[in-house]
N, C-alpha and C. Protein backbone atom coordinates (compact mmCIF):
# COMPACT_ATOMS: atom_id res chain seq x y z
N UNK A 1 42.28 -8.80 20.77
CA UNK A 1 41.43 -7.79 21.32
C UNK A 1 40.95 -6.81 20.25
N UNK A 2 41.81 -6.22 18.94
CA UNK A 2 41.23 -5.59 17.93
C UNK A 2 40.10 -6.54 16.96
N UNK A 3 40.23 -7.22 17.24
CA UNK A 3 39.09 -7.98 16.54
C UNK A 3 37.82 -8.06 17.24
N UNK A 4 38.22 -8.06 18.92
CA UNK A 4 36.79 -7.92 19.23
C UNK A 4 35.96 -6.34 19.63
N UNK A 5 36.90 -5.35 19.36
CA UNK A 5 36.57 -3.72 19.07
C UNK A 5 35.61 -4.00 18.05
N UNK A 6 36.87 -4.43 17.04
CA UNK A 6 35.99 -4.16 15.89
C UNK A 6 34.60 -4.92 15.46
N UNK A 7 34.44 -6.16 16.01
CA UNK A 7 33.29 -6.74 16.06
C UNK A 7 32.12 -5.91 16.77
N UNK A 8 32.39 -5.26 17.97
CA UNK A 8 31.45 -4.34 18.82
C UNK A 8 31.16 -3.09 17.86
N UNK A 9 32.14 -2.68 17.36
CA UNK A 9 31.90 -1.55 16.79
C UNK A 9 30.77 -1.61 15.56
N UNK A 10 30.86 -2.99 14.39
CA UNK A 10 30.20 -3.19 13.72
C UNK A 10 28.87 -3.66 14.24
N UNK A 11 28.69 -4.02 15.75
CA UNK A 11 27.66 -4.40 15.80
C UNK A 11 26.51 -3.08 16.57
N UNK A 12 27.69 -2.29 17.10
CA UNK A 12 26.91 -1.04 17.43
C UNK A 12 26.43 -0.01 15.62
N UNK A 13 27.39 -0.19 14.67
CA UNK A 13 26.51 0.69 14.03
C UNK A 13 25.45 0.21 13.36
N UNK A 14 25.49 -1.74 13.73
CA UNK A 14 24.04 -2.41 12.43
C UNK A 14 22.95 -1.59 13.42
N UNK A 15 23.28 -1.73 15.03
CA UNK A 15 21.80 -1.57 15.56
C UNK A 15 21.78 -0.17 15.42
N UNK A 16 22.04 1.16 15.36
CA UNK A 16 21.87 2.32 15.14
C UNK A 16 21.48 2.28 13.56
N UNK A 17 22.04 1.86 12.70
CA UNK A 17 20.85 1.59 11.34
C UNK A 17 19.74 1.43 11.68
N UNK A 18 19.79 -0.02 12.46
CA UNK A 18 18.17 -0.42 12.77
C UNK A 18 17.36 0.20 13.71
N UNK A 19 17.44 1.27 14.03
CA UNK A 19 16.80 2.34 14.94
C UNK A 19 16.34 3.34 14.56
N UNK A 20 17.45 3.78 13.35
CA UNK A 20 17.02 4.99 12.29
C UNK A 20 16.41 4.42 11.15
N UNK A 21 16.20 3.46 10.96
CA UNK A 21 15.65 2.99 9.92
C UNK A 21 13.96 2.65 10.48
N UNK A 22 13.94 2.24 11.78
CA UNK A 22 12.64 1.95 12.41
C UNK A 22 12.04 3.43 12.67
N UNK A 23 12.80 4.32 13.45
CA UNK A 23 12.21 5.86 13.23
C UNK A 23 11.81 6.08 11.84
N UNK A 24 12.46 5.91 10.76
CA UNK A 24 12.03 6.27 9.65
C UNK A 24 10.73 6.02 9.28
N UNK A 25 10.56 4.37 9.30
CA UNK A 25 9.64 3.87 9.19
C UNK A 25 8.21 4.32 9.83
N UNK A 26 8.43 5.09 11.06
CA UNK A 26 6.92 5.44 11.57
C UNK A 26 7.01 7.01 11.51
N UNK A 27 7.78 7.47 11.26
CA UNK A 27 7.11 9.15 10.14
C UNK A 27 6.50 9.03 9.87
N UNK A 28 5.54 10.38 9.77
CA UNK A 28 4.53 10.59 8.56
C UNK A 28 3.68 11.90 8.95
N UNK A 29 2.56 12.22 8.53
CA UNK A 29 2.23 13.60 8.08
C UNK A 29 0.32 12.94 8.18
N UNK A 30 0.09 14.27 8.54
CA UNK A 30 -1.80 13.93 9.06
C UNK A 30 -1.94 15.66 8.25
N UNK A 31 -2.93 15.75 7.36
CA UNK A 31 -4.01 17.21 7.48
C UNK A 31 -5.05 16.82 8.85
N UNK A 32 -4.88 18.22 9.36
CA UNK A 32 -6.13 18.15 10.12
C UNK A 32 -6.76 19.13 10.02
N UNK A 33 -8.05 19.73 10.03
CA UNK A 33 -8.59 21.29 9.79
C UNK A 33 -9.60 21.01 11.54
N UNK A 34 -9.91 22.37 11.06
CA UNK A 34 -11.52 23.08 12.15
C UNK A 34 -12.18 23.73 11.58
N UNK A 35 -13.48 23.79 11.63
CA UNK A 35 -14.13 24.67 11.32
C UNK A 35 -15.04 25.46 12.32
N UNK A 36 -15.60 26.45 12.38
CA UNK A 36 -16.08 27.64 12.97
C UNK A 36 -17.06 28.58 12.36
N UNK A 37 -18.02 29.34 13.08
CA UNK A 37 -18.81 30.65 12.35
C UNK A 37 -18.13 31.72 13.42
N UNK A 38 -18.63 32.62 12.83
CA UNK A 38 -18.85 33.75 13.45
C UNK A 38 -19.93 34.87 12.98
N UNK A 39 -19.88 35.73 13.71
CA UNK A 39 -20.69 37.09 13.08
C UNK A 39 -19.58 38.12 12.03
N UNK A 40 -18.81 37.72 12.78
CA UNK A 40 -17.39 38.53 11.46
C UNK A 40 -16.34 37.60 11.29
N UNK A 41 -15.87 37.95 10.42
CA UNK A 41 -14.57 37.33 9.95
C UNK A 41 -13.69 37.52 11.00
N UNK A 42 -13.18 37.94 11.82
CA UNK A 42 -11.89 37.80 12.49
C UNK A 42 -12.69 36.65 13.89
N UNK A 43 -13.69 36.59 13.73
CA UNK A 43 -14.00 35.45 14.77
C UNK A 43 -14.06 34.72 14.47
N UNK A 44 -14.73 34.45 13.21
CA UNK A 44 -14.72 32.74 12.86
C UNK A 44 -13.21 32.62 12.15
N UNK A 45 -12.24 33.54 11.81
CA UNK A 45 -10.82 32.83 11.89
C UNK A 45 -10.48 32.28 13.04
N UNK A 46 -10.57 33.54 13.92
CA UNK A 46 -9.90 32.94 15.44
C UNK A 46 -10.51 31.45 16.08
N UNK A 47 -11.86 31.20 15.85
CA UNK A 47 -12.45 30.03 16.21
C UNK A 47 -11.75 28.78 15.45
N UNK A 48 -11.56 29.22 14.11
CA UNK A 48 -10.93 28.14 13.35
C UNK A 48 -10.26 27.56 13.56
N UNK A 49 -9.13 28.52 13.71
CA UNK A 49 -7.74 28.29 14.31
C UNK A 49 -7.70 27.49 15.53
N UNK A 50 -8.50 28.37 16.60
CA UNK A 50 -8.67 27.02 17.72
C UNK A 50 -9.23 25.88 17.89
N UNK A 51 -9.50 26.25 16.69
CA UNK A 51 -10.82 24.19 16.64
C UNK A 51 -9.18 23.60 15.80
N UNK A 52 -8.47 24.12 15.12
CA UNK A 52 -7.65 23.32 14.25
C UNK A 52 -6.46 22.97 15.41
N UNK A 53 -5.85 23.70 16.03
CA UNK A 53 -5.23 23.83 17.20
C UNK A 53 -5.55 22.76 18.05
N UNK A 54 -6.67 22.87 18.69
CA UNK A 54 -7.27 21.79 19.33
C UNK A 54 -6.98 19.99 18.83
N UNK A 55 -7.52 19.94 17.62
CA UNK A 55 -7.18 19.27 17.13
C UNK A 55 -5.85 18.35 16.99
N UNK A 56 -5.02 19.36 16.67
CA UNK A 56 -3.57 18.68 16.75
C UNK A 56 -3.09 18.07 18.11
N UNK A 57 -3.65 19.39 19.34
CA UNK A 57 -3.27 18.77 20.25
C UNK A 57 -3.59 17.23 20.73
N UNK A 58 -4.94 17.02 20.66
CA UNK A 58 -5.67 15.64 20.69
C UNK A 58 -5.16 14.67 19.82
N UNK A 59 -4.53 15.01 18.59
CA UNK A 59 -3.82 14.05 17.61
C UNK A 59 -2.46 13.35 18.16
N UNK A 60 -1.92 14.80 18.80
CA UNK A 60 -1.18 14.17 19.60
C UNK A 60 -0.69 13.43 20.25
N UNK A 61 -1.71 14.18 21.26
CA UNK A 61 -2.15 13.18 22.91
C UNK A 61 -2.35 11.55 22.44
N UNK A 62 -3.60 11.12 21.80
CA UNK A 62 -3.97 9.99 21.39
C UNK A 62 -2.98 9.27 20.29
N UNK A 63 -1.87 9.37 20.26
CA UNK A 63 -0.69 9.15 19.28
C UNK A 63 0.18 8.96 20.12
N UNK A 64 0.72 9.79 20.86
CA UNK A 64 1.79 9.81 22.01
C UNK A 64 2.74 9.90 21.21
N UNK A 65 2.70 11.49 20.24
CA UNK A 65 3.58 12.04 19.45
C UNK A 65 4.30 12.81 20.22
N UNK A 66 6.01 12.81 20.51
CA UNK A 66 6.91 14.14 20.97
C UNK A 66 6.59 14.76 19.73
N UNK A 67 8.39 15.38 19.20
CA UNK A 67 8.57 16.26 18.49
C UNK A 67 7.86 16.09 17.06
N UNK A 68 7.30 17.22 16.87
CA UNK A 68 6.05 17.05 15.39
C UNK A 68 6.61 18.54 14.99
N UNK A 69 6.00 18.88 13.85
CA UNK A 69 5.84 19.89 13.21
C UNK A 69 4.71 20.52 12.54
N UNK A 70 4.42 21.44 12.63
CA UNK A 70 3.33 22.13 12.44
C UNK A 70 3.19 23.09 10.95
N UNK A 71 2.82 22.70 9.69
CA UNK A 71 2.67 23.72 8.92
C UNK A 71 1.16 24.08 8.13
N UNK A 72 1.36 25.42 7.41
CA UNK A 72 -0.07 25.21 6.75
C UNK A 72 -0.03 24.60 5.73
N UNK A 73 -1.52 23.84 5.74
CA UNK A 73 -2.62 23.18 4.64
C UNK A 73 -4.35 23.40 4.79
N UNK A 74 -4.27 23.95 2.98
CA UNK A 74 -5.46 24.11 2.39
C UNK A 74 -6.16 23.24 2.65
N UNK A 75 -7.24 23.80 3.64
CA UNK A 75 -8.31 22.52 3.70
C UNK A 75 -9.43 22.86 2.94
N UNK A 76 -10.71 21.58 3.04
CA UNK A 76 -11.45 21.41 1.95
C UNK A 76 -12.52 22.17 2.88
N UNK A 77 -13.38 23.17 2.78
CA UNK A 77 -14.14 23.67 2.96
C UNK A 77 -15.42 22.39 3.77
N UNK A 78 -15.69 23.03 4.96
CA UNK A 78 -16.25 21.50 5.71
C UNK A 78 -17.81 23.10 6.47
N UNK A 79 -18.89 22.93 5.28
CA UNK A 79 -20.01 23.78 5.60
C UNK A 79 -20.68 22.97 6.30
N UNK A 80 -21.34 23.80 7.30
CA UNK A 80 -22.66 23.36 8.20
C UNK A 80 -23.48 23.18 7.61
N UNK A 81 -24.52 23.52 6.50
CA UNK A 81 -25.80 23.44 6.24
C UNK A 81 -26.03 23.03 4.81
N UNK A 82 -24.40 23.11 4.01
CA UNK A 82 -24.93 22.44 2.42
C UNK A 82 -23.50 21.66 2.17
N UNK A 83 -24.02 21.05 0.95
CA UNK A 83 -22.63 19.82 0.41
C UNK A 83 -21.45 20.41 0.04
N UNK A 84 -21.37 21.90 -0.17
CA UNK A 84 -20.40 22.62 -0.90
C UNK A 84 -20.64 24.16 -1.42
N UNK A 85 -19.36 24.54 -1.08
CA UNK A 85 -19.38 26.12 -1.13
C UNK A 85 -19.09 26.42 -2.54
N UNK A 86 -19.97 27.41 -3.06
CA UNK A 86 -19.43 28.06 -4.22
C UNK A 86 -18.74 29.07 -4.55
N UNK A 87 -17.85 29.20 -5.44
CA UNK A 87 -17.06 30.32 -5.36
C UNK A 87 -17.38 31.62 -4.99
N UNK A 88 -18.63 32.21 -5.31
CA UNK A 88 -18.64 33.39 -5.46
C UNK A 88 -19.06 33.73 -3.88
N UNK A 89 -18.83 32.63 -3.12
CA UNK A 89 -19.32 32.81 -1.51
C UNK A 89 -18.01 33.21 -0.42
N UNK A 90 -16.35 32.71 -1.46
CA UNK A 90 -15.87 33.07 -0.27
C UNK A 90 -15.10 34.31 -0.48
N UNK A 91 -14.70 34.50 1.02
CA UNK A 91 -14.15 35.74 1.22
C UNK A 91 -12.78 35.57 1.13
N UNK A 92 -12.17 36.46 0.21
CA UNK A 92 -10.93 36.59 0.11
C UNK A 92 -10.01 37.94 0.67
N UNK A 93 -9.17 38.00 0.78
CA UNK A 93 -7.83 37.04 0.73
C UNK A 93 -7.90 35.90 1.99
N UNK A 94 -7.51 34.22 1.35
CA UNK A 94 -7.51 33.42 2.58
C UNK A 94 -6.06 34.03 3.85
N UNK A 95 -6.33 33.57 5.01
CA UNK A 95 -5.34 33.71 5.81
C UNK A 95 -4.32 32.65 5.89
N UNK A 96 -3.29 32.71 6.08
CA UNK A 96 -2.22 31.41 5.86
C UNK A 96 -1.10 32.66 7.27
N UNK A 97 -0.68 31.50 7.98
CA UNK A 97 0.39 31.71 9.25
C UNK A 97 1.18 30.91 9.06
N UNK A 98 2.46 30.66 9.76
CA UNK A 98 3.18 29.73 9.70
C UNK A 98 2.73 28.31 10.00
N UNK A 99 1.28 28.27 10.57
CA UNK A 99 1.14 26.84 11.08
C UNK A 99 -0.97 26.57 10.39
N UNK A 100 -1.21 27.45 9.82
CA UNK A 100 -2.36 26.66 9.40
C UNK A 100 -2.49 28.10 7.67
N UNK A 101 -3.42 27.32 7.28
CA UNK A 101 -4.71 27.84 6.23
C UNK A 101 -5.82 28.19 6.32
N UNK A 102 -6.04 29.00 6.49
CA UNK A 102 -7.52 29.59 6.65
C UNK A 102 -8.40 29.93 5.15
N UNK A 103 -9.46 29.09 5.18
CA UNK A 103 -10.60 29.99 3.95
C UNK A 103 -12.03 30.49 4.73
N UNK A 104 -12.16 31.50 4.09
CA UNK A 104 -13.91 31.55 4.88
C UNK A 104 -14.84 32.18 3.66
N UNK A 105 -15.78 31.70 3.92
CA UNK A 105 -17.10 31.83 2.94
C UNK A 105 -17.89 32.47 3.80
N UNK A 106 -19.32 32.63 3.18
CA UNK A 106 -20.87 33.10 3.67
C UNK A 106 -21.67 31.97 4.38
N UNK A 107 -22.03 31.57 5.40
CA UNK A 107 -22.66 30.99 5.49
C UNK A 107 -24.34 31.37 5.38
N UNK A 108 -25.26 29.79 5.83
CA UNK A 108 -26.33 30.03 5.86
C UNK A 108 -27.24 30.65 6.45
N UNK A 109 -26.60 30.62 7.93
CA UNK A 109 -26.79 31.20 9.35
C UNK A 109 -26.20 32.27 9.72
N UNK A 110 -24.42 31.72 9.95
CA UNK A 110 -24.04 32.90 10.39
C UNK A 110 -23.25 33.30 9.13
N UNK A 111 -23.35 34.57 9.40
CA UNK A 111 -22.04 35.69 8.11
C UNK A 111 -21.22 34.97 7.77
N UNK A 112 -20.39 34.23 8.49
CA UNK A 112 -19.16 33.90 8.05
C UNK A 112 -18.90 32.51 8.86
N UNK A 113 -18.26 31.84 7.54
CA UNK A 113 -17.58 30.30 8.05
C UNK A 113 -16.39 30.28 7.90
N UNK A 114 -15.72 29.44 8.75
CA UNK A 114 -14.30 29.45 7.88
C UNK A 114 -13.49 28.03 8.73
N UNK A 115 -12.82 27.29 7.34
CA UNK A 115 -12.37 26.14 7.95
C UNK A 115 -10.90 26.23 7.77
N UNK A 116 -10.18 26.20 9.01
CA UNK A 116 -8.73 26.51 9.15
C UNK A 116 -7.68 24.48 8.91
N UNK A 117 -7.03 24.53 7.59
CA UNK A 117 -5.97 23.21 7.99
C UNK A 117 -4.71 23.55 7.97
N UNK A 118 -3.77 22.56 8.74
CA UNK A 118 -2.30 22.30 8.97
C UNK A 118 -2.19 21.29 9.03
N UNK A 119 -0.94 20.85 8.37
CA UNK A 119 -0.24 19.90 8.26
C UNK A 119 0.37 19.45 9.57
N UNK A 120 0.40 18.09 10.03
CA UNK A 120 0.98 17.67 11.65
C UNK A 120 2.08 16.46 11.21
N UNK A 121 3.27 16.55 11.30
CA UNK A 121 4.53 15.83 10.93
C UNK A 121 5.10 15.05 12.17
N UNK A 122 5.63 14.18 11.75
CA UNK A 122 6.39 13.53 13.17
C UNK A 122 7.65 12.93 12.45
């Protein structure tokens, strides 16, 4: 009978390897950003944020991700009306929270753009 413990026992910890080893295997990490205008800066953050927000949630959903994690990442500036922002356009200091990055520039239209990213972990 100790032989067949111990056979169960070895065969319960191969398959708990092979479970944590298959979780392992499908980790991983997404940037996602938003972008937004506003007429001032504290709106087109706040818009940002909820377009980036948004985002994750839908990354989610369409993933059928539980537990994830949420941190900030520098995203690449994503303008409405030209290929790329130049320095002397954005507004500093960027905003950074525990869960995204915020930059905002001048736009063409409105005052202010700003494209918010975070990092989404599983």
């Amino acid at each position: 009978m100790g032989s067949f413990a111990r056979l169960c026992t070895l065969a319960l910890v191969a398959a708990g390897l092979y479970l944590t080893q298959g979780t392992m295997a499908h980790a991983g990490c997404v940037g996602l950003s938003g972008t937004a205008d506003g007429v001032d800066k504290q709106t087109a953050v706040s818009r940002s944020q909820n377009a980036v927000n948004e985002a994750i949630k839908e990354y989610k959903a369409a993933k059928r991700l539980g537990a994830t994690t949420v941190s900030p990442m520098r995203a690449k500036p994503q303008p409405y009306w030209r290929d790329t922002v130049s320095d002397n356009l954005f507004h500093k200091p960027d905003i950074v929270t525990g869960t995204s990055h915020t930059i905002c520039w001048s736009g063409v239209v409105s005052p202010f753009v700003c494209t918010s990213g975070a990092k989404l972990c599983w």
